[in-house]
N, C-alpha and C. Protein backbone atom coordinates (compact mmCIF):
# COMPACT_ATOMS: atom_id res chain seq x y z
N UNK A 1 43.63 79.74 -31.50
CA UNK A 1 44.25 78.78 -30.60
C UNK A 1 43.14 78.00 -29.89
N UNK A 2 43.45 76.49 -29.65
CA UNK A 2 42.38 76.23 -29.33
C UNK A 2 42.87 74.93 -27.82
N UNK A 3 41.57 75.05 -27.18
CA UNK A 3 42.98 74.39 -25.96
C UNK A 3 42.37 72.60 -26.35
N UNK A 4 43.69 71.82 -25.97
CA UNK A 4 43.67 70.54 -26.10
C UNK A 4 43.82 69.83 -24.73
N UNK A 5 43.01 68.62 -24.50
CA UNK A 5 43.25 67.97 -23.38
C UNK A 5 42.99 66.27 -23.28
N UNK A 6 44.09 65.97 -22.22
CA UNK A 6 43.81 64.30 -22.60
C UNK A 6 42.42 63.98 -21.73
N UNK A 7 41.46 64.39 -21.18
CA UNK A 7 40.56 64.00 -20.99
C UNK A 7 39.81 63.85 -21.56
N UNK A 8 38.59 63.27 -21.52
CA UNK A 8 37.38 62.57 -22.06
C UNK A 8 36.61 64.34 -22.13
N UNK A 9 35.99 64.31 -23.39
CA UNK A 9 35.59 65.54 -23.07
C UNK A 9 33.33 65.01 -23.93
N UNK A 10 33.20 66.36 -23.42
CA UNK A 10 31.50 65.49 -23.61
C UNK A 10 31.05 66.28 -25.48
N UNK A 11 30.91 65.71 -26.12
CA UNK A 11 30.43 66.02 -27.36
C UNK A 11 28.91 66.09 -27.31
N UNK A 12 27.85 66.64 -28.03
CA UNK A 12 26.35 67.24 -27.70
C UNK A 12 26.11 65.54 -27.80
N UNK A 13 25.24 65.05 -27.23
CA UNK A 13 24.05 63.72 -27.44
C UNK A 13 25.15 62.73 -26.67
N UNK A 14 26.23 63.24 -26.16
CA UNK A 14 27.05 61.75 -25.40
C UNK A 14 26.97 62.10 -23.93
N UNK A 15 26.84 60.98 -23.22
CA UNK A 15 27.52 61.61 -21.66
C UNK A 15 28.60 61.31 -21.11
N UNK A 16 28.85 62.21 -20.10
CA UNK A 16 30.40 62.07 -19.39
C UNK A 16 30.77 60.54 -18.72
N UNK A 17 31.79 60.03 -19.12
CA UNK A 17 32.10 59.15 -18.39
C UNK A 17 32.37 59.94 -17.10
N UNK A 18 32.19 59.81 -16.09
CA UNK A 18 32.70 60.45 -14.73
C UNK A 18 33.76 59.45 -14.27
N UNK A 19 33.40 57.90 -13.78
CA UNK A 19 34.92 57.86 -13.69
C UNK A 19 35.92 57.79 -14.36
N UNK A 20 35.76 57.87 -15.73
CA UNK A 20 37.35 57.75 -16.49
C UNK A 20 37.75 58.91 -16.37
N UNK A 21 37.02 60.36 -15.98
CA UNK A 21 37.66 61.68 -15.62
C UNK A 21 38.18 61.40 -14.32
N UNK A 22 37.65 60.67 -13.32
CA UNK A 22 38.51 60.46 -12.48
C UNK A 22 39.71 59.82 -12.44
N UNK A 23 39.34 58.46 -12.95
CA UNK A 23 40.61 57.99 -13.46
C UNK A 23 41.99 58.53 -13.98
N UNK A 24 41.44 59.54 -14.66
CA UNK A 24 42.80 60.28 -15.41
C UNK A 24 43.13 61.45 -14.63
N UNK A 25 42.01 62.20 -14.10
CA UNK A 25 42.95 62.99 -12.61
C UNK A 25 43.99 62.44 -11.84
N UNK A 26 43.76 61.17 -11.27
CA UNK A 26 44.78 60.61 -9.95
C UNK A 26 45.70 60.59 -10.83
N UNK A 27 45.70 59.48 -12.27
CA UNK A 27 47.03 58.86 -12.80
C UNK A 27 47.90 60.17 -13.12
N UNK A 28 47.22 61.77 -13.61
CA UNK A 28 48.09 62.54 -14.19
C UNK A 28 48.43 63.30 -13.02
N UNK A 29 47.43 63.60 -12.58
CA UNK A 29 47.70 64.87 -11.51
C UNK A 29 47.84 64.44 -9.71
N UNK A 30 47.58 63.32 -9.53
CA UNK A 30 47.47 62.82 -8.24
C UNK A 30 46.11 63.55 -7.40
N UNK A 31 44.92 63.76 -8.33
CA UNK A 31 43.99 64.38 -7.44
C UNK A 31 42.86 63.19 -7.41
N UNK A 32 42.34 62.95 -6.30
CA UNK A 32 41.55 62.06 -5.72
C UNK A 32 39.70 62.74 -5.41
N UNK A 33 39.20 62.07 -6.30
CA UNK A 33 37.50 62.39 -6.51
C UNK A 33 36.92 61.36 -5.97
N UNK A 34 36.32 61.43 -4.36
CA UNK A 34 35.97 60.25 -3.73
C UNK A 34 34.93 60.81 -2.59
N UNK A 35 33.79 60.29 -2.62
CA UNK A 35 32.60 60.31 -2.23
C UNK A 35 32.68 59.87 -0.63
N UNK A 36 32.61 60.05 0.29
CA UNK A 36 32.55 59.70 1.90
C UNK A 36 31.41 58.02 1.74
N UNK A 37 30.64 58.66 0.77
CA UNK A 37 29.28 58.19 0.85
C UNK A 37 29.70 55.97 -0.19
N UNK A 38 30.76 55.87 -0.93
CA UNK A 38 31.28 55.28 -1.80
C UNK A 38 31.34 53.93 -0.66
N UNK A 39 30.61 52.91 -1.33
CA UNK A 39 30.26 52.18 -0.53
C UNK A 39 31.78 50.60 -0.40
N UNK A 40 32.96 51.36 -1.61
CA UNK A 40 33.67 50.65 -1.51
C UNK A 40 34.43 51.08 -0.52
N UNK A 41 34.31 52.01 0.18
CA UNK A 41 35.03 52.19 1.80
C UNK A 41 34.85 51.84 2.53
N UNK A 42 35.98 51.44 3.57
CA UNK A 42 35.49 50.61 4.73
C UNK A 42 34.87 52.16 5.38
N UNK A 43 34.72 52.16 7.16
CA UNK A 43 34.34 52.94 7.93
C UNK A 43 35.71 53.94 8.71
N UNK A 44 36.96 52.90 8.34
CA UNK A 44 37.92 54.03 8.72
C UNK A 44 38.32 55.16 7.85
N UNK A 45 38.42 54.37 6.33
CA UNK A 45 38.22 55.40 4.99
C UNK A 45 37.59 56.15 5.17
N UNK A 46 36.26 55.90 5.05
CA UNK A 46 35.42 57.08 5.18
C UNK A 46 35.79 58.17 6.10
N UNK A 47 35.76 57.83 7.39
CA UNK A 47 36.40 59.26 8.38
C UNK A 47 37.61 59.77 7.91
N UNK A 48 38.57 59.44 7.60
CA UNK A 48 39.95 59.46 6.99
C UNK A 48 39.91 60.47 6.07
N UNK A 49 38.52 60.30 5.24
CA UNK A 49 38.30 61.15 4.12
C UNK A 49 37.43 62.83 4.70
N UNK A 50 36.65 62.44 5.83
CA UNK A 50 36.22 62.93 6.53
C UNK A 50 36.87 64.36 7.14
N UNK A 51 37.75 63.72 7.90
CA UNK A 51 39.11 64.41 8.63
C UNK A 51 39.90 65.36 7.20
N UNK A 52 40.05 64.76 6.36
CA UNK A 52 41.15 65.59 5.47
C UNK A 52 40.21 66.49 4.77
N UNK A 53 38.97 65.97 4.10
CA UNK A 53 38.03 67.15 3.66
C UNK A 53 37.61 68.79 5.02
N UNK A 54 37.77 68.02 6.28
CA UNK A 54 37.55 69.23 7.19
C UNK A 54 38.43 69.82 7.08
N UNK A 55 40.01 69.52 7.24
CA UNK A 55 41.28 70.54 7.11
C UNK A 55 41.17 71.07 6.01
N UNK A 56 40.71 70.63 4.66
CA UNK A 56 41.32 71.50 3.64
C UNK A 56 40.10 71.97 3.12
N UNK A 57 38.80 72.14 3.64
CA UNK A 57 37.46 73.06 3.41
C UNK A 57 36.89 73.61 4.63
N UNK A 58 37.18 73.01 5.44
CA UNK A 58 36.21 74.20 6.62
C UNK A 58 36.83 75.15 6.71
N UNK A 59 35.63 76.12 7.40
CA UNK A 59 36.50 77.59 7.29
C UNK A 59 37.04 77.44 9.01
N UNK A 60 37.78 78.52 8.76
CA UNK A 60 38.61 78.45 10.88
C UNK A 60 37.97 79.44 11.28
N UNK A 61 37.61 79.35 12.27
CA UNK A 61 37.10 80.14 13.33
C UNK A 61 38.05 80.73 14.15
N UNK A 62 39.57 80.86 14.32
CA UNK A 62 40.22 81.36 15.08
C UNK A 62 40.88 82.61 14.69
């Protein structure tokens, strides 16, 4: 059995497209691969992205 997938996958001597793996995360799965650092964000994006990466990775202290 062998597993199959619609992503771009890397064969020896090619490299990864990275964003068309992103690309095809959001469209299939709704998951979002986005850099704070991505200079197509404004400055509220960025915190926005900021704020939601702290809720769903920092650890709690309480």
């Amino acid at each position: 059995m062998s597993l199959h997938t619609n992503y771009p996958t890397r064969a020896i001597g090619r490299s990864v497209d990275h964003y068309a793996i992103k690309v095809h995360a959001f469209n299939d799965h709704g998951i979002v691969v986005a850099s704070v650092d991505d200079p197509r964000l404004d400055a509220f994006e960025r915190q926005f992205l900021k704020n939601v990466g702290a809720k769903l990775y920092s650890s709690r202290t309480s």
